[in-house]
N, C-alpha and C. Protein backbone atom coordinates (compact mmCIF):
# COMPACT_ATOMS: atom_id res chain seq x y z
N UNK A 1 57.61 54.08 54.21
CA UNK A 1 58.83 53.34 53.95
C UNK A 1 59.26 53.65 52.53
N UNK A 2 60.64 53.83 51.99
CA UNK A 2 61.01 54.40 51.11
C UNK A 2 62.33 53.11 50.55
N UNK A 3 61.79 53.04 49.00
CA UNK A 3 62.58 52.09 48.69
C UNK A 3 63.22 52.47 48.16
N UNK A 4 65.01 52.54 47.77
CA UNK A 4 66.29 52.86 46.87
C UNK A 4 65.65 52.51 45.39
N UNK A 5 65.50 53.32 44.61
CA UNK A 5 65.38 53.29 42.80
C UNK A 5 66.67 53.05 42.40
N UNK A 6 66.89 51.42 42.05
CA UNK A 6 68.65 51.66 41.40
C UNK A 6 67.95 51.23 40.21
N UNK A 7 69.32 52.17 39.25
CA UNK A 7 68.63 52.51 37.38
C UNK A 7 70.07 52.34 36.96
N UNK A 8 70.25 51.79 35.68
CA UNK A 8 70.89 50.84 35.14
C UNK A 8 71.77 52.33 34.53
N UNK A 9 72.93 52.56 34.02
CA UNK A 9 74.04 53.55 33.71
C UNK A 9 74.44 52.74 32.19
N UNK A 10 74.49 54.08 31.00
CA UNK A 10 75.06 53.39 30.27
C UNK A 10 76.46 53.02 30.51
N UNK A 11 77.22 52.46 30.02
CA UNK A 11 78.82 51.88 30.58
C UNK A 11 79.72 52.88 29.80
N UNK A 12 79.56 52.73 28.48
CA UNK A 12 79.85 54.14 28.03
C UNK A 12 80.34 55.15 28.11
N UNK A 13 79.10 55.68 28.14
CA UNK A 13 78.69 57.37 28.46
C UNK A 13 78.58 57.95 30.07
N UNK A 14 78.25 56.52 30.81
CA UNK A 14 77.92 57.03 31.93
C UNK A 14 76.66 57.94 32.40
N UNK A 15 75.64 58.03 31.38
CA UNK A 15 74.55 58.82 31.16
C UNK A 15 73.27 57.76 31.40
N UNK A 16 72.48 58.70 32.27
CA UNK A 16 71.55 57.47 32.74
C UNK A 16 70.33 57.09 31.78
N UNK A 17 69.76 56.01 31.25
CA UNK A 17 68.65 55.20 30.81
C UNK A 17 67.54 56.03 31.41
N UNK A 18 66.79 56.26 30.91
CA UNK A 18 65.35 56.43 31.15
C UNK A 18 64.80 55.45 31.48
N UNK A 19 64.29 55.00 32.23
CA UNK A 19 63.44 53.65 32.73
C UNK A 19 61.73 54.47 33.09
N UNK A 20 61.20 53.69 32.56
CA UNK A 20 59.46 54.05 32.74
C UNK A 20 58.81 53.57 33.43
N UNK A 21 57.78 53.67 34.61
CA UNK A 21 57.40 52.42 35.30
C UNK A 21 56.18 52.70 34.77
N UNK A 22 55.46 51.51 34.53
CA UNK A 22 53.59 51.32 34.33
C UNK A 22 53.14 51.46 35.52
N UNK A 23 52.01 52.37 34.54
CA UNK A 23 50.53 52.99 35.69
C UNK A 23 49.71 51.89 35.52
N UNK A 24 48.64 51.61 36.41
CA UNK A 24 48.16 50.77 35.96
C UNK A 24 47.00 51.39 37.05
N UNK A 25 44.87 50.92 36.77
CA UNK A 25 43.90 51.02 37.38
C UNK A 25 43.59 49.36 37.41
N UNK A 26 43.04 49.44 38.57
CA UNK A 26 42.73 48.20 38.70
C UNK A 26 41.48 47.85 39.65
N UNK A 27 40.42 47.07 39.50
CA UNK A 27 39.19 46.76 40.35
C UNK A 27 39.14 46.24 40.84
N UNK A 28 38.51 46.03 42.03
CA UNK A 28 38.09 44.08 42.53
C UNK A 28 36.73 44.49 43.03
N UNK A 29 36.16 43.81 43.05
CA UNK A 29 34.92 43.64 43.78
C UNK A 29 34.73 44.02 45.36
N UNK A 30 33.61 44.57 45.73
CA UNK A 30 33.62 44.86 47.17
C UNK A 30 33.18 43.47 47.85
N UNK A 31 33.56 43.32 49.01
CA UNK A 31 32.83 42.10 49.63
C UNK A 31 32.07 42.59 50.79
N UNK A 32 31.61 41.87 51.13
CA UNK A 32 30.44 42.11 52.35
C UNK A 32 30.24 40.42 53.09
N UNK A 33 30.30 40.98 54.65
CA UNK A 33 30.46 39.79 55.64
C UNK A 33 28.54 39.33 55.49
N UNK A 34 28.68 38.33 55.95
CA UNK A 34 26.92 37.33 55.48
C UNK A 34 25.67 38.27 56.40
N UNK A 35 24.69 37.96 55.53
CA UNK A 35 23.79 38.74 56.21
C UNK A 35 23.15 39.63 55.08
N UNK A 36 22.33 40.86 55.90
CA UNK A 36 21.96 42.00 54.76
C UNK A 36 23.24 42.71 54.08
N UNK A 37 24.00 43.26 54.42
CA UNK A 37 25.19 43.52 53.60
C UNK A 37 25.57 43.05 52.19
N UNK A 38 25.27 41.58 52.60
CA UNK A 38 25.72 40.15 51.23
C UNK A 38 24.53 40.60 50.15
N UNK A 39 23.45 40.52 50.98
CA UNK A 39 22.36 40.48 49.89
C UNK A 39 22.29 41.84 49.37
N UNK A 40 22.31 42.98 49.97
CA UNK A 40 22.53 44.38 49.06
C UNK A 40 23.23 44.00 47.91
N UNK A 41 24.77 44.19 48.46
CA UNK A 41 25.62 43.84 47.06
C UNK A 41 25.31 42.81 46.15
N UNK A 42 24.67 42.00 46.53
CA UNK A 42 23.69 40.62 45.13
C UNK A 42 23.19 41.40 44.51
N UNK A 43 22.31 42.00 45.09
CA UNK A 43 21.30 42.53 44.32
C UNK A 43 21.94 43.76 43.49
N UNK A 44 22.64 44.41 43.83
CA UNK A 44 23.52 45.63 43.32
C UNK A 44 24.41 44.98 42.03
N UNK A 45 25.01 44.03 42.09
CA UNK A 45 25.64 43.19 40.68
C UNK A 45 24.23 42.62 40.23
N UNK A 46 23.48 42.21 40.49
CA UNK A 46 22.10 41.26 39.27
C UNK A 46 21.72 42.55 38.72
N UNK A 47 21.48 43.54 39.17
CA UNK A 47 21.15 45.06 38.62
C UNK A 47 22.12 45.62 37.79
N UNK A 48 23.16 44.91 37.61
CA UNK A 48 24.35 45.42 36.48
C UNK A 48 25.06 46.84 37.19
N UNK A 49 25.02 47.15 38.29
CA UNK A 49 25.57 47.82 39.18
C UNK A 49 27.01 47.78 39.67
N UNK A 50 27.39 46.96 39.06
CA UNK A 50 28.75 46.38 39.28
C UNK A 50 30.00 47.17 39.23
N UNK A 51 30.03 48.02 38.31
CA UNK A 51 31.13 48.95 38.50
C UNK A 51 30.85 50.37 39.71
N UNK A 52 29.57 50.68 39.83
CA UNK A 52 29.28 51.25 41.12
C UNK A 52 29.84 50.57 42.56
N UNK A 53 29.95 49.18 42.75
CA UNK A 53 30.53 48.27 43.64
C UNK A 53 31.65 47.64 43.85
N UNK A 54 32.85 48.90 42.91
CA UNK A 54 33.99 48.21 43.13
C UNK A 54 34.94 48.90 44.02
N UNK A 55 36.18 48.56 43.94
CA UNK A 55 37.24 48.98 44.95
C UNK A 55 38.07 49.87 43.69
N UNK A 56 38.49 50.54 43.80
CA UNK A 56 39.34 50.85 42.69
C UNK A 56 40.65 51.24 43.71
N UNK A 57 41.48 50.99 42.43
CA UNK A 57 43.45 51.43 43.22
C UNK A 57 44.32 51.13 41.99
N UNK A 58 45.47 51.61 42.20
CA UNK A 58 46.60 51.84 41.22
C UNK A 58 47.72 50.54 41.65
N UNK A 59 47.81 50.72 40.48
CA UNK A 59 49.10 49.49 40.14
C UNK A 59 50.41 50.54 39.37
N UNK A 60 51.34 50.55 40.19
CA UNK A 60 52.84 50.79 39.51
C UNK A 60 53.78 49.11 39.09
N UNK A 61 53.99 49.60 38.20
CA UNK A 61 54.77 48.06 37.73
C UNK A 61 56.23 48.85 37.67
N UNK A 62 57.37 48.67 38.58
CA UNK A 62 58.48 49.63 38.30
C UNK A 62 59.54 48.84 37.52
N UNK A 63 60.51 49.60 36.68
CA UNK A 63 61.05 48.46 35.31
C UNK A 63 62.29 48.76 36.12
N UNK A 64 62.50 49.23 37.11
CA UNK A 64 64.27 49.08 38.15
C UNK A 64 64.37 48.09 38.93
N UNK A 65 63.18 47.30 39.41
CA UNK A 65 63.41 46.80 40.51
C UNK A 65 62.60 45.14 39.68
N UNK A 66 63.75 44.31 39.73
CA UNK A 66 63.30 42.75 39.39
C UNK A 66 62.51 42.39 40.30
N UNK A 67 62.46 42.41 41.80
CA UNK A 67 62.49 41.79 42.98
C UNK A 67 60.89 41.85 43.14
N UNK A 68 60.24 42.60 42.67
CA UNK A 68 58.98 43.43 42.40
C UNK A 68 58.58 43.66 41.55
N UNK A 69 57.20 42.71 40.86
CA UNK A 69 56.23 42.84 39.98
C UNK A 69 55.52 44.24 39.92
N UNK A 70 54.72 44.37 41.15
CA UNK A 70 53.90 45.59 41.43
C UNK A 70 54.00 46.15 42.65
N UNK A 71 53.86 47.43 42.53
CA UNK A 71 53.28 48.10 44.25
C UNK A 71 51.61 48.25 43.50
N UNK A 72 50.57 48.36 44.65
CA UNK A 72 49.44 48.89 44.86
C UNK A 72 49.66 50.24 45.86
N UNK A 73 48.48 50.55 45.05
CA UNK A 73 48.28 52.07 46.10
C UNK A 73 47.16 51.89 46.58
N UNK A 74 46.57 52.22 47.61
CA UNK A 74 45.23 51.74 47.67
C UNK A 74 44.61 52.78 49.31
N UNK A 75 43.21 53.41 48.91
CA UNK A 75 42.80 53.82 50.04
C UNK A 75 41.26 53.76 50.61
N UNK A 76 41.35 52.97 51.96
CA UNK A 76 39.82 52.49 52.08
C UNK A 76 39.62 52.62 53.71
N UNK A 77 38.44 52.43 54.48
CA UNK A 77 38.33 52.54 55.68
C UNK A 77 39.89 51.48 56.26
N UNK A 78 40.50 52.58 57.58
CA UNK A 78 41.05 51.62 58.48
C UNK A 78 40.30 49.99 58.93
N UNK A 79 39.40 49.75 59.61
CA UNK A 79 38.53 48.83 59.55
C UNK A 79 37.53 48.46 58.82
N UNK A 80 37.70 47.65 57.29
CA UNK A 80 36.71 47.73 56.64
C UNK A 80 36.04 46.37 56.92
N UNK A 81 35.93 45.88 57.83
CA UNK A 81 35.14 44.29 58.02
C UNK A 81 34.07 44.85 59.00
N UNK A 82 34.38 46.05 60.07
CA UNK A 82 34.28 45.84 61.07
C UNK A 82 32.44 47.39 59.98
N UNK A 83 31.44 46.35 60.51
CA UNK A 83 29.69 46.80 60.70
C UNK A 83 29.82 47.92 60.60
N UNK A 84 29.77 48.80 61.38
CA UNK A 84 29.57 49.65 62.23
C UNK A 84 30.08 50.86 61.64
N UNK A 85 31.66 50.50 60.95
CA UNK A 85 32.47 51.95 60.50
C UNK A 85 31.59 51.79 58.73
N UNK A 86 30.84 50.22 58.24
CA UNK A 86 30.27 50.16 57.17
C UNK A 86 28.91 51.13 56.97
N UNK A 87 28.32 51.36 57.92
CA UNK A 87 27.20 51.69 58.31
C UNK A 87 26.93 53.70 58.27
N UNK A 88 28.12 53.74 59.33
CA UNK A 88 28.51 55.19 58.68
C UNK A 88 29.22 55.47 57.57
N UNK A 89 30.11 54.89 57.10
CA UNK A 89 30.49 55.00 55.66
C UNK A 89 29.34 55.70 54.79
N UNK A 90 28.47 54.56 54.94
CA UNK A 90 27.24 54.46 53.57
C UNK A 90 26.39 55.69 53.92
N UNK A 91 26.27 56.49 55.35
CA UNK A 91 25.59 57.01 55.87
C UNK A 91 26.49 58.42 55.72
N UNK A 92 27.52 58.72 54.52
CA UNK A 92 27.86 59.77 54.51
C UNK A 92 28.89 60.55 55.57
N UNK A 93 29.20 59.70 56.62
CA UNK A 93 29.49 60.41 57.83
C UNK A 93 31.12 59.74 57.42
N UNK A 94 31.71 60.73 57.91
CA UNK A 94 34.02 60.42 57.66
C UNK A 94 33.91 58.85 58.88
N UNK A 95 34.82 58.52 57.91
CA UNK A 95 35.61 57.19 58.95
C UNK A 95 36.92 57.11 59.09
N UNK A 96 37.58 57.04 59.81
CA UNK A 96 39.45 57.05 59.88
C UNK A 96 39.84 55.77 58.41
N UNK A 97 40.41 56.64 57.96
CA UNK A 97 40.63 55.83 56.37
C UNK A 97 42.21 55.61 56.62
N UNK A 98 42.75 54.45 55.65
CA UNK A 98 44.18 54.09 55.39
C UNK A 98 44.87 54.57 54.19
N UNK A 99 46.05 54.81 53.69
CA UNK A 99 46.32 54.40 52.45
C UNK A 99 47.44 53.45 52.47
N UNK A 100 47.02 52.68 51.84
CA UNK A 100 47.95 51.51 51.63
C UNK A 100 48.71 51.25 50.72
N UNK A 101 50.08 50.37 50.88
CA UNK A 101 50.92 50.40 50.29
C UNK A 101 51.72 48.75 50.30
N UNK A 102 51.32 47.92 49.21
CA UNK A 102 51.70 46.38 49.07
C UNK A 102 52.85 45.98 47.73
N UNK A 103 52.88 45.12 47.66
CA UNK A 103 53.63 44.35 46.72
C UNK A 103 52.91 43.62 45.95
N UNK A 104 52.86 42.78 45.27
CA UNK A 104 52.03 41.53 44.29
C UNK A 104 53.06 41.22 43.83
N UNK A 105 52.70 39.87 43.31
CA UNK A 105 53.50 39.06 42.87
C UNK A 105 53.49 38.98 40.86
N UNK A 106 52.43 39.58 40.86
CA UNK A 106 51.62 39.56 39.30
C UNK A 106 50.92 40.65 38.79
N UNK A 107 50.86 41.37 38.04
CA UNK A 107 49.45 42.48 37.58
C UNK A 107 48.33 41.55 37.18
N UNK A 108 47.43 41.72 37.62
CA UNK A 108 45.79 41.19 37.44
C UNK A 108 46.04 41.45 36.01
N UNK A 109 45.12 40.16 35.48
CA UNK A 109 44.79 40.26 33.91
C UNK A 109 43.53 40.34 33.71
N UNK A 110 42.81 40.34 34.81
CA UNK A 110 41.09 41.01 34.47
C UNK A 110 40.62 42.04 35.44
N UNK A 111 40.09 43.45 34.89
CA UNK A 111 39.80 44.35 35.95
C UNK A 111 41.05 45.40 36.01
N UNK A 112 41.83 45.16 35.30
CA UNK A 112 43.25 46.20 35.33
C UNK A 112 43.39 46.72 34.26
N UNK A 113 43.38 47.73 33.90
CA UNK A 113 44.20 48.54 32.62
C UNK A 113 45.28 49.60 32.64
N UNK A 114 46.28 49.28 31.54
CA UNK A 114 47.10 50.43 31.42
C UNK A 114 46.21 51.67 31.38
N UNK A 115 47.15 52.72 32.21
CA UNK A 115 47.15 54.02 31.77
C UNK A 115 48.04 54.70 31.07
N UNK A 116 49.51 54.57 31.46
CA UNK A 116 50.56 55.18 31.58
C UNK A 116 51.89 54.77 31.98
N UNK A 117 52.71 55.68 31.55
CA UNK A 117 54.16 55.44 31.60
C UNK A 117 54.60 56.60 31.89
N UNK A 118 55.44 56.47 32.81
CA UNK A 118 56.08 58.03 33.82
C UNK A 118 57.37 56.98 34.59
N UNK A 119 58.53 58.23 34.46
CA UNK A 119 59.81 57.85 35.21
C UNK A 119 59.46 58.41 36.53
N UNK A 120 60.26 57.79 37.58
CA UNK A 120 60.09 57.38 39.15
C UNK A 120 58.37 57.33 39.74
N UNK A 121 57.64 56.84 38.93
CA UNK A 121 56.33 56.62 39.10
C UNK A 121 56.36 56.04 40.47
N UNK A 122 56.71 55.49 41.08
CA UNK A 122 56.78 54.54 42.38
C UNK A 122 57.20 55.78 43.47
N UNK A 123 58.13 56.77 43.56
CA UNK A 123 58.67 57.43 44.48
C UNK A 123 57.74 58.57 44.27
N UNK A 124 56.87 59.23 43.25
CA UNK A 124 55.93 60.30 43.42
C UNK A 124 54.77 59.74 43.91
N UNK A 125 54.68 58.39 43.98
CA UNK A 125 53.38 57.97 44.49
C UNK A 125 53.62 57.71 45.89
N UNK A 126 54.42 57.59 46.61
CA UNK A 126 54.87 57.64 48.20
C UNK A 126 54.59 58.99 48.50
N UNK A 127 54.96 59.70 47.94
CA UNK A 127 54.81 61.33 48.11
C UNK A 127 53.83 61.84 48.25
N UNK A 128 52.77 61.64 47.17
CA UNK A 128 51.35 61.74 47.44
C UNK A 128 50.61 60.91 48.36
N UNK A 129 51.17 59.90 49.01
CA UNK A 129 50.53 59.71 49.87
C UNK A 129 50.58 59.85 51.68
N UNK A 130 51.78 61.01 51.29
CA UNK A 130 51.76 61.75 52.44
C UNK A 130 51.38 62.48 52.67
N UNK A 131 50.53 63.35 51.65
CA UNK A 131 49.62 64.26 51.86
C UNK A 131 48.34 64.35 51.30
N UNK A 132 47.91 62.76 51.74
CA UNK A 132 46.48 62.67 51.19
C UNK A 132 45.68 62.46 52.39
N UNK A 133 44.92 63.19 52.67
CA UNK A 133 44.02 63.30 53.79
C UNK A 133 42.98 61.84 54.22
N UNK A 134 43.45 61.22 54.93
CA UNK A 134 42.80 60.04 55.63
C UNK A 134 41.72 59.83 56.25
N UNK A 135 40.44 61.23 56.19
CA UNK A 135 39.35 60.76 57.02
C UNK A 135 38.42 60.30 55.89
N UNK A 136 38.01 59.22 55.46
CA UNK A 136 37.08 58.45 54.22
C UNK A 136 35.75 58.93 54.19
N UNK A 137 35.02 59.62 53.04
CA UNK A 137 33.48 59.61 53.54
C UNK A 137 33.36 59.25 52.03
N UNK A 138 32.78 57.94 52.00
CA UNK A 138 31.69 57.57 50.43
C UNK A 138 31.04 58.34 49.95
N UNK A 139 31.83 58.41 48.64
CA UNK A 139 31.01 59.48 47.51
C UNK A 139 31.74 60.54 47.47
N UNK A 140 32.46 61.44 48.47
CA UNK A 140 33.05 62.18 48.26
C UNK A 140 34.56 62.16 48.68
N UNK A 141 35.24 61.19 49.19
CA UNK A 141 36.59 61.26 49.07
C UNK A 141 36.84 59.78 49.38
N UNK A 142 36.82 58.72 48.70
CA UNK A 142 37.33 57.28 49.11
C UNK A 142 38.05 56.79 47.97
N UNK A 143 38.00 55.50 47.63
CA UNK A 143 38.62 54.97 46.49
C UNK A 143 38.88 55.68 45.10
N UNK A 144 37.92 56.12 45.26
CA UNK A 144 37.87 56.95 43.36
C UNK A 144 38.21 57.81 43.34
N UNK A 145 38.24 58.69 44.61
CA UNK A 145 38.87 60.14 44.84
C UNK A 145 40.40 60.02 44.55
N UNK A 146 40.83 59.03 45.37
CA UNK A 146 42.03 58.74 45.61
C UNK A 146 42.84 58.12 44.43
N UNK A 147 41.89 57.61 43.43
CA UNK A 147 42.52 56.98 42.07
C UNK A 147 42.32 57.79 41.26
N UNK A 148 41.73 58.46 41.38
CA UNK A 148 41.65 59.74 39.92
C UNK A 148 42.52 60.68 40.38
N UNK A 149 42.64 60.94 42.10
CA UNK A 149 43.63 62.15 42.36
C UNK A 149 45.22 61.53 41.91
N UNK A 150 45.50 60.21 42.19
CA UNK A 150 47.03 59.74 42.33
C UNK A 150 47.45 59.72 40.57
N UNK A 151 46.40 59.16 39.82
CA UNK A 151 46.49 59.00 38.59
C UNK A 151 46.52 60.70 37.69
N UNK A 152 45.76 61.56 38.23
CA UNK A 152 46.23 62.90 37.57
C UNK A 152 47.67 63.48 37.98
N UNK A 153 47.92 63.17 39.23
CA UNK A 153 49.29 63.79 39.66
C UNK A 153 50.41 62.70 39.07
N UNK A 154 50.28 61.38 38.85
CA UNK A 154 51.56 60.42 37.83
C UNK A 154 51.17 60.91 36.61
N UNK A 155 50.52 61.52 36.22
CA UNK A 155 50.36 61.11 34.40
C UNK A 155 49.56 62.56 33.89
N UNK A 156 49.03 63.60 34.75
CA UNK A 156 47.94 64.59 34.56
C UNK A 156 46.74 64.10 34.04
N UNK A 157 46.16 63.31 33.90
CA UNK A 157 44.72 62.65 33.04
C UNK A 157 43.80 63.01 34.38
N UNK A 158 43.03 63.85 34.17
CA UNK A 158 41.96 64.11 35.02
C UNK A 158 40.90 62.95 34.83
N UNK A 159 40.46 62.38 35.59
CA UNK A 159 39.40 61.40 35.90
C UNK A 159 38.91 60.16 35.13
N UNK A 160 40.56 59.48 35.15
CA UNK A 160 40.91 58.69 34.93
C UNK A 160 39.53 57.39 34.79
N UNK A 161 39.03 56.87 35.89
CA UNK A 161 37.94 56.45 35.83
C UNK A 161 36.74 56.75 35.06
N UNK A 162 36.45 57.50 34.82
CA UNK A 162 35.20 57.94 33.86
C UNK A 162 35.78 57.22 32.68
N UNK A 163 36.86 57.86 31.77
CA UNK A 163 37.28 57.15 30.77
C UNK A 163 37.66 55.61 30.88
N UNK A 164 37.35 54.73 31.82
CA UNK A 164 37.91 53.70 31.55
C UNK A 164 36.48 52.99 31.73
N UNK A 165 35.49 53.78 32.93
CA UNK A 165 34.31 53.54 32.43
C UNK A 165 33.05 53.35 31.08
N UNK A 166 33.46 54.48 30.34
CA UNK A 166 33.15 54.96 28.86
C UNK A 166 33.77 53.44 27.79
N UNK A 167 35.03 53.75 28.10
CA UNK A 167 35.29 52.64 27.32
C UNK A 167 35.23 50.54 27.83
N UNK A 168 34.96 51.07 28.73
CA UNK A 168 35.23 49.68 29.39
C UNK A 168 33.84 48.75 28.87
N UNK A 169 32.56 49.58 28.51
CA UNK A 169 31.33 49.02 28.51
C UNK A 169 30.98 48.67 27.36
């Protein structure tokens, strides 16, 4: 789905404003349904493991559109509740993956950092995610793949995550 970018004209000149939209990385925690699952991930945060256990995804904040705080970008198993596609995940084996595409009402103020500032940041990131390959295998093409790949192609910063790791600690 493709949203209209309307950008403000000087009155003037008739010459258009540069408008910048914010990049933004952002974390949340993985969850896990009750059971052994729950207790892995316990034990994986009491071990200070915690940034190994997150979700990572991009935040565009676009400065054209009032109506809209943020889009997320985001790419993770099609069924991520569901055992079974968890099981092969962890087990290395591809799972039919999503990339997703939301709204928010707010940018997170913990777990998010600027990266960057790039014009039509919002419409190159639709783009790339038409040609980002959807079968998920952990470790080698899921969340982080997908946030270091979207974040080098808005901004060129190769591996975006490492540096926010480095400094984050």
């Amino acid at each position: 789905m493709a949203f209209a970018m309307v950008r403000p004209t000087n009155s003037t000149s008739g010459a258009r404003e540069a408008r910048r939209d914010e990049i933004y990385v952002a974390a949340m925690s993985l969850r896990a349904s009750k059971g052994p699952a729950q207790m892995l991930l316990s034990a994986a945060y009491s071990l200070n493991l915690s940034w190994d256990f997150q979700h990572f995804m991009v935040l565009i904040k676009p400065t054209s559109s009032p109506r809209v705080q943020a889009f997320v970008f985001d790419f993770q198993p099609k069924d991520p509740e569901n055992m079974y596609v968890a099981l092969a995940a962890l087990s290395g084996k591809a799972v039919p993956g999503a990339v997703l595409t939301r709204e928010i009402k707010k940018v997170p103020r913990s777990k998010c950092w600027f990266v960057a500032s790039k014009e039509d940041a919002v419409d190159m990131a639709y783009k790339f995610n038409g040609r980002w390959e959807t079968d998920l295998t952990v470790g080698r093409h899921d969340c982080r793949d997908y946030t270091n790949a979207l974040v080098e192609y808005l901004t060129g910063e190769r591996n975006v995550l490492e540096r926010l790791r480095r400094t984050s600690s």
